[in-house]
N, C-alpha and C. Protein backbone atom coordinates (compact mmCIF):
# COMPACT_ATOMS: atom_id res chain seq x y z
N UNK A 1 79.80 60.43 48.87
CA UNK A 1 79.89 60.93 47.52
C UNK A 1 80.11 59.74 46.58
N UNK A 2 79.94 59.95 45.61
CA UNK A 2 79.55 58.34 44.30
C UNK A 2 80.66 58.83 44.13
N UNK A 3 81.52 57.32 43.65
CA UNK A 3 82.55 57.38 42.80
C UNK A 3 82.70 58.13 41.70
N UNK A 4 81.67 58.32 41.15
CA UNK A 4 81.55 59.32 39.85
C UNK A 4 81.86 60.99 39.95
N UNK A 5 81.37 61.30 41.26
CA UNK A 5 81.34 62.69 41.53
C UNK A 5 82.90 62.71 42.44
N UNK A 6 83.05 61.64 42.80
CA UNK A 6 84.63 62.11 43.39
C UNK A 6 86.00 62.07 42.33
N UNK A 7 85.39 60.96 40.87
CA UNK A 7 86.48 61.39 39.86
C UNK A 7 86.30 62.76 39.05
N UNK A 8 85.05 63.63 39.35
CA UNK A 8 84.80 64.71 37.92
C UNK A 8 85.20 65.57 39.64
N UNK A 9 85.39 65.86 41.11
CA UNK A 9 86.08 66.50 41.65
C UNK A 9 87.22 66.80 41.49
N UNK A 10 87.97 65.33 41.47
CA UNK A 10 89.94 65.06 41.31
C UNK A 10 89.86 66.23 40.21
N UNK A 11 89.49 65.71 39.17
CA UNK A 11 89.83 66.21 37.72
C UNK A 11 90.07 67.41 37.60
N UNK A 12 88.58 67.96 38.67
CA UNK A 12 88.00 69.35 38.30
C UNK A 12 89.65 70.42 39.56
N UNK A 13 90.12 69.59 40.26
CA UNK A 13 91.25 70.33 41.34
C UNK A 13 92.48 70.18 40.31
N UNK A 14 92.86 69.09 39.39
CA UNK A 14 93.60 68.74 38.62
C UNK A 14 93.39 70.03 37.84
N UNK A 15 92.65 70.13 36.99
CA UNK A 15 92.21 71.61 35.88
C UNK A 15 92.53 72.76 37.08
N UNK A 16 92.04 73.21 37.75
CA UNK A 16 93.01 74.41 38.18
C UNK A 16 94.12 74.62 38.55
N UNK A 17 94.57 73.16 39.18
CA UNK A 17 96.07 73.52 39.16
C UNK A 17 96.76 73.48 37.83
N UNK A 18 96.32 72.65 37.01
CA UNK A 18 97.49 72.74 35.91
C UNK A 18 97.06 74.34 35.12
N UNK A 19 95.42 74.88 35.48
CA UNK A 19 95.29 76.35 35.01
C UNK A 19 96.30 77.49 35.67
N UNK A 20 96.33 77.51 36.96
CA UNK A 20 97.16 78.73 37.49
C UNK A 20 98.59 78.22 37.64
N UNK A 21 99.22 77.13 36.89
CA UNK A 21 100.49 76.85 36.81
C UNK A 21 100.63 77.29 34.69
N UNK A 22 99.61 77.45 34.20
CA UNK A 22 99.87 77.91 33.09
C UNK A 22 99.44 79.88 32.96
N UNK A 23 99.26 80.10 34.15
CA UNK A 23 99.07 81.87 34.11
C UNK A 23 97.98 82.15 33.91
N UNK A 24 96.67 81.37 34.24
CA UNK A 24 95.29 81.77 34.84
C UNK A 24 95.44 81.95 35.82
N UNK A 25 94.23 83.13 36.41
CA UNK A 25 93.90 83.32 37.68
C UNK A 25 92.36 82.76 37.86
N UNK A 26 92.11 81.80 38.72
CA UNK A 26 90.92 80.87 38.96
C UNK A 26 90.07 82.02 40.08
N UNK A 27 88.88 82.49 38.94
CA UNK A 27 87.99 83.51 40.15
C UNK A 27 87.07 82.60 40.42
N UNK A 28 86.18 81.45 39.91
CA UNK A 28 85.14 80.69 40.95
C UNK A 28 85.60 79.52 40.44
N UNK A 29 84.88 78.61 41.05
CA UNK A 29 84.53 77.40 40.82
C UNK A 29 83.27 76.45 41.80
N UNK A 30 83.07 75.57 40.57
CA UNK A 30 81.60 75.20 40.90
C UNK A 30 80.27 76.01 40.85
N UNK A 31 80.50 77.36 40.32
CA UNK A 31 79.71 78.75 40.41
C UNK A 31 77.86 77.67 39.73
N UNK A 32 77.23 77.92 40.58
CA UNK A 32 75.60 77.78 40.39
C UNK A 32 74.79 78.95 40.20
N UNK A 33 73.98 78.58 39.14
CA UNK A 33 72.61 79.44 39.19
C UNK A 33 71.66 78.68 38.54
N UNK A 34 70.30 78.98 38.50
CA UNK A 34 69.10 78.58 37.84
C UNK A 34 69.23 77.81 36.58
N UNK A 35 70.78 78.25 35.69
CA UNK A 35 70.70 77.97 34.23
C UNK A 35 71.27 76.41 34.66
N UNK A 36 72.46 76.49 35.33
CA UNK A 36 73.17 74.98 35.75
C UNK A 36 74.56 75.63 36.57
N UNK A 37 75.71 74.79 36.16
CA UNK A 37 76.68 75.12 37.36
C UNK A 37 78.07 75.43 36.01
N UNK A 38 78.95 76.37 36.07
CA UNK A 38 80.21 76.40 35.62
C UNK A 38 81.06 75.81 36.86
N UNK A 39 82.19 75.07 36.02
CA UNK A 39 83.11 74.06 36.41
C UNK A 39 84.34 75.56 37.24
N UNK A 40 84.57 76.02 36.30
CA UNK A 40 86.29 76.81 36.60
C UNK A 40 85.58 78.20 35.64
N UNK A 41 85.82 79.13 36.27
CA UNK A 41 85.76 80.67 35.75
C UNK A 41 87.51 81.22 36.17
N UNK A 42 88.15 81.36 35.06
CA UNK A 42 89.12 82.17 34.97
C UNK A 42 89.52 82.76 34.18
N UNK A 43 90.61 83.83 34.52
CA UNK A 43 90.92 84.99 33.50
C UNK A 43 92.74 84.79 33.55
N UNK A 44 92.80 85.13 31.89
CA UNK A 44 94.07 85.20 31.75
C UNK A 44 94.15 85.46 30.44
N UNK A 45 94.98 86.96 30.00
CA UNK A 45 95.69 87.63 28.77
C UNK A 45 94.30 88.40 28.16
N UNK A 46 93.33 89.47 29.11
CA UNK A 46 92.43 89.97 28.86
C UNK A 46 91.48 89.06 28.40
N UNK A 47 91.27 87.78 28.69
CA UNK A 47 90.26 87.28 28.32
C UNK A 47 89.70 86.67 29.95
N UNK A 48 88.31 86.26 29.56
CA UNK A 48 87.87 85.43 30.75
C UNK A 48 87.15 84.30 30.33
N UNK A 49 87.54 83.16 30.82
CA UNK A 49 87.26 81.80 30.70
C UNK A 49 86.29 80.82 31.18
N UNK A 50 85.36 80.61 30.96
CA UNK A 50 84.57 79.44 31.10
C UNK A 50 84.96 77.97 31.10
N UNK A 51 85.18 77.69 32.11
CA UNK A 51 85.70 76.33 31.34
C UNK A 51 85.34 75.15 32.06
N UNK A 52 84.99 73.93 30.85
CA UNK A 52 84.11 73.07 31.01
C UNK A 52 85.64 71.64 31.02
N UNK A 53 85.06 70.63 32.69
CA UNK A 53 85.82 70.14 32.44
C UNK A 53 85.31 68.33 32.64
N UNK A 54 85.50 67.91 32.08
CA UNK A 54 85.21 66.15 31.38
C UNK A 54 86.04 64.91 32.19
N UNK A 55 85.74 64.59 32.90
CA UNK A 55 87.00 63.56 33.29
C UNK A 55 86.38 62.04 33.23
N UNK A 56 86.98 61.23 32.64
CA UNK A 56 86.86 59.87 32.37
C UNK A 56 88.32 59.14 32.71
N UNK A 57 87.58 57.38 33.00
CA UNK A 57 88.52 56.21 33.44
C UNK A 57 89.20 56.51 32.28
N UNK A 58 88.57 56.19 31.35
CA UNK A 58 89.08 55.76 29.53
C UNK A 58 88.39 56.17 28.87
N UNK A 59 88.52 55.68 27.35
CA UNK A 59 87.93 56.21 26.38
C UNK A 59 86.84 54.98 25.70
N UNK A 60 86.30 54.41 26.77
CA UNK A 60 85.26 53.48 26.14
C UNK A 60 83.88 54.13 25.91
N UNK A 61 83.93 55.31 26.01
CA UNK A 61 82.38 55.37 25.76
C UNK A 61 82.82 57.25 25.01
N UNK A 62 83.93 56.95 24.51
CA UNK A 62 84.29 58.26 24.12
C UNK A 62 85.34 58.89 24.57
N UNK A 63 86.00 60.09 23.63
CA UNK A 63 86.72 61.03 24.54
C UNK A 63 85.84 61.89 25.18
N UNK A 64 86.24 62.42 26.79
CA UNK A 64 85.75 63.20 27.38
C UNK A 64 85.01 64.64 26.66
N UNK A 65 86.17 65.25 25.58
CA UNK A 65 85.75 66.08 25.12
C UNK A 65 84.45 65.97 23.88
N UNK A 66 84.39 65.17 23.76
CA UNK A 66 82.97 64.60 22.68
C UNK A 66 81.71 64.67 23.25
N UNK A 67 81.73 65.18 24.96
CA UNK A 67 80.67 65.48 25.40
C UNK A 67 80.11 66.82 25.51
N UNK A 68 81.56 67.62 24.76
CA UNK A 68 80.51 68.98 24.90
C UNK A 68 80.37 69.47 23.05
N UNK A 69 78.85 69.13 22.98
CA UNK A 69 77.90 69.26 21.59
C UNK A 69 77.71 70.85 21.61
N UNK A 70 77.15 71.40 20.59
CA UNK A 70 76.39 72.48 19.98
C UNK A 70 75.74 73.07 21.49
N UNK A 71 74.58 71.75 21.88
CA UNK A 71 73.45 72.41 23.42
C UNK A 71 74.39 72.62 24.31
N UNK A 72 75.17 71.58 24.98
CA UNK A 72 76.25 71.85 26.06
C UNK A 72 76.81 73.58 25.49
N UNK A 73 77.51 74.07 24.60
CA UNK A 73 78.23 75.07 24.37
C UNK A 73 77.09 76.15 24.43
N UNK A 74 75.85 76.29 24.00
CA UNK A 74 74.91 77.11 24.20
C UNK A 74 74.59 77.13 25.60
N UNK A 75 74.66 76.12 26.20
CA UNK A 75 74.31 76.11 28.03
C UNK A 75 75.63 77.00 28.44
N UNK A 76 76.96 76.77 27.70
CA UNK A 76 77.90 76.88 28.61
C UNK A 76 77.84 78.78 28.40
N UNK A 77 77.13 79.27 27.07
CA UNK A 77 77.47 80.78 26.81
C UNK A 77 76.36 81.63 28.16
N UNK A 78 75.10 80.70 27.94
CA UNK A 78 74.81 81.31 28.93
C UNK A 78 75.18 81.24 30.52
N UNK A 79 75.25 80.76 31.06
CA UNK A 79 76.15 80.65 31.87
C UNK A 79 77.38 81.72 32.05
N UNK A 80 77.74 81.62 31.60
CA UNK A 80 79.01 82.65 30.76
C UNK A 80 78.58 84.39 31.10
N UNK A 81 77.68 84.37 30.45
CA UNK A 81 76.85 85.94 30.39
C UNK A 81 76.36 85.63 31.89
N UNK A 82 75.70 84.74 32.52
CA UNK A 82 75.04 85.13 33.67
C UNK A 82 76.16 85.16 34.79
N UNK A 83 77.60 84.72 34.95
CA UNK A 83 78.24 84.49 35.84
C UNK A 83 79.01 86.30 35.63
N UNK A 84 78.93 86.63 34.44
CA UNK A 84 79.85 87.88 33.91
C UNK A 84 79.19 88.73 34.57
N UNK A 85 77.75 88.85 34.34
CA UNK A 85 76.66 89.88 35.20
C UNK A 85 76.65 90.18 36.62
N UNK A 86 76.81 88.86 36.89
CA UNK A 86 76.97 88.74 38.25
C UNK A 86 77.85 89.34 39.02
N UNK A 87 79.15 89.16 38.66
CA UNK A 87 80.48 89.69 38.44
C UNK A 87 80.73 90.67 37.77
N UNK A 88 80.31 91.60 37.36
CA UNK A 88 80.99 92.97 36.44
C UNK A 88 82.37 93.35 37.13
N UNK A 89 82.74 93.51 38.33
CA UNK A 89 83.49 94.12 38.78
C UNK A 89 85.23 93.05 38.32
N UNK A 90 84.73 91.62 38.39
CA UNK A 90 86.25 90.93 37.98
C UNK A 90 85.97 91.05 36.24
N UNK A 91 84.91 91.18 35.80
CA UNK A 91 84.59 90.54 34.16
C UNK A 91 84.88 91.48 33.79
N UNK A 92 84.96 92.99 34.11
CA UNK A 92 85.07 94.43 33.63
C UNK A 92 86.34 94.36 32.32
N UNK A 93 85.95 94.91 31.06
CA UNK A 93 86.99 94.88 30.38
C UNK A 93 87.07 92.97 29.88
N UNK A 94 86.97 91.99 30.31
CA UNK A 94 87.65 91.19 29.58
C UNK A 94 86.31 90.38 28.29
N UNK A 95 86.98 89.82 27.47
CA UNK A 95 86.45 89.28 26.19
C UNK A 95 86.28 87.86 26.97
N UNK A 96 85.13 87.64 26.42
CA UNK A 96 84.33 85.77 26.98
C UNK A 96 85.00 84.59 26.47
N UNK A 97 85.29 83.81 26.77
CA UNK A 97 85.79 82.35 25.65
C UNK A 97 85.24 81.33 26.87
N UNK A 98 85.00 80.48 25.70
CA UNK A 98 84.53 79.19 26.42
C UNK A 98 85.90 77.88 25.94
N UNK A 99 86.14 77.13 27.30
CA UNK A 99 87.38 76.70 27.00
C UNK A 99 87.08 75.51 27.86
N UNK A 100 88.01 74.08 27.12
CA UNK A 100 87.74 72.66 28.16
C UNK A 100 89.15 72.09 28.27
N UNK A 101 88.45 71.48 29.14
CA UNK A 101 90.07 70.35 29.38
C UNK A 101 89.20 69.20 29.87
N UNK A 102 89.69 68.10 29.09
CA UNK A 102 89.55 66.89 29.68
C UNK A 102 90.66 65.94 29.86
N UNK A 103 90.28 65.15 30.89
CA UNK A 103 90.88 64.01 31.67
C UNK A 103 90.94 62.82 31.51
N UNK A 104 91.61 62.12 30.93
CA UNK A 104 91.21 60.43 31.06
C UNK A 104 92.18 59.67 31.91
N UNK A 105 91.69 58.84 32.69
CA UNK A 105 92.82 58.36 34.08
C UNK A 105 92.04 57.55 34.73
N UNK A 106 92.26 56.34 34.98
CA UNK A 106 91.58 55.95 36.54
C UNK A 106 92.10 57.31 37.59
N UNK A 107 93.34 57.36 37.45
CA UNK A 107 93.70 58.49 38.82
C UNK A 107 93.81 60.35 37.98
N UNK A 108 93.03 61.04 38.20
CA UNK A 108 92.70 62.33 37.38
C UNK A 108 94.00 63.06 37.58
N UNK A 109 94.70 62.84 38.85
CA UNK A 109 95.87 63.29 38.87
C UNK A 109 97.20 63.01 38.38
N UNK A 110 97.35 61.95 37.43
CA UNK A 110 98.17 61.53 36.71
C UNK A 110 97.61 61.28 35.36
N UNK A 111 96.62 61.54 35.29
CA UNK A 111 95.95 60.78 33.70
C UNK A 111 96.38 61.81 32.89
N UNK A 112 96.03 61.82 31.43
CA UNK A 112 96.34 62.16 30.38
C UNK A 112 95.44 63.40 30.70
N UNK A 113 95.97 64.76 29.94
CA UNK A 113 95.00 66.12 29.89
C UNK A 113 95.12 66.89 28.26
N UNK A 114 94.18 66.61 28.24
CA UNK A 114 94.28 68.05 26.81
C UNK A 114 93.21 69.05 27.26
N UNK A 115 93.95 70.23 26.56
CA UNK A 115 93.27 71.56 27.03
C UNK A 115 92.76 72.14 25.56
N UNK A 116 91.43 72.56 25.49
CA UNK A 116 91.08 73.07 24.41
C UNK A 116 91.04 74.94 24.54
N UNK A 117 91.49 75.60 24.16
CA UNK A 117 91.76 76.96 24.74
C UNK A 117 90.42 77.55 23.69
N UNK A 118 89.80 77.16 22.83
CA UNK A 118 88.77 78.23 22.45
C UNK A 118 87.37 76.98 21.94
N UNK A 119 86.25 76.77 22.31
CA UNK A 119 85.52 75.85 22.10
C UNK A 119 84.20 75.90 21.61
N UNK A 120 84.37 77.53 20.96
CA UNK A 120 83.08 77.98 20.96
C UNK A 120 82.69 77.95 19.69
């Protein structure tokens, strides 16, 4: 595995734990289809979450979160609708939000986190 894909892993285990230590319940992750892949699908306070997650060394080429534009957030709705479809039975009843957290750290498990709770 490239160094690259083993820091946006850390990050991506980092984001659920610090999610179900804040009172999400994490129903997939890594979820694929045709459109592309959601990071973390969870639900918490009648809503259900999409959430897109960014992890960087530093901030030399940006904050993490500066990577999700206008297209990224249109990729991420669909996605969103196609993972919900898929799922009726956990999505039943809850309202959609698209939500990020990014990482900056050489080590994802100690680095800095901000959580964006509505991104849409």
């Amino acid at each position: 595995m490239a160094a690259k894909d083993e820091l946006g892993r850390a990050g991506e285990e980092r984001a659920a734990q610090y999610l179900t230590r804040h009172g999400y319940t994490v129903l997939d992750r890594n979820w694929r289809c045709s459109q592309g892949e959601i990071d973390i699908v969870a639900a918490r306070g009648g809503h259900l979450s999409v959430i897109e997650v960014k992890t960087r060394r530093s901030e030399a080429f940006g904050h993490p979160l500066e990577a999700i534009d206008d297209r990224k957030r249109r990729r991420l709705w669909g996605l969103a609708f196609a993972w919900k479809a898929e799922h009726p039975d956990l999505a039943h009843g809850l309202a959609l939000r698209l939500e990020a957290i990014g990482i900056i750290g050489t080590d994802p498990a100690v680095g800095s986190l901000e959580h964006l709770v509505d991104v849409s």
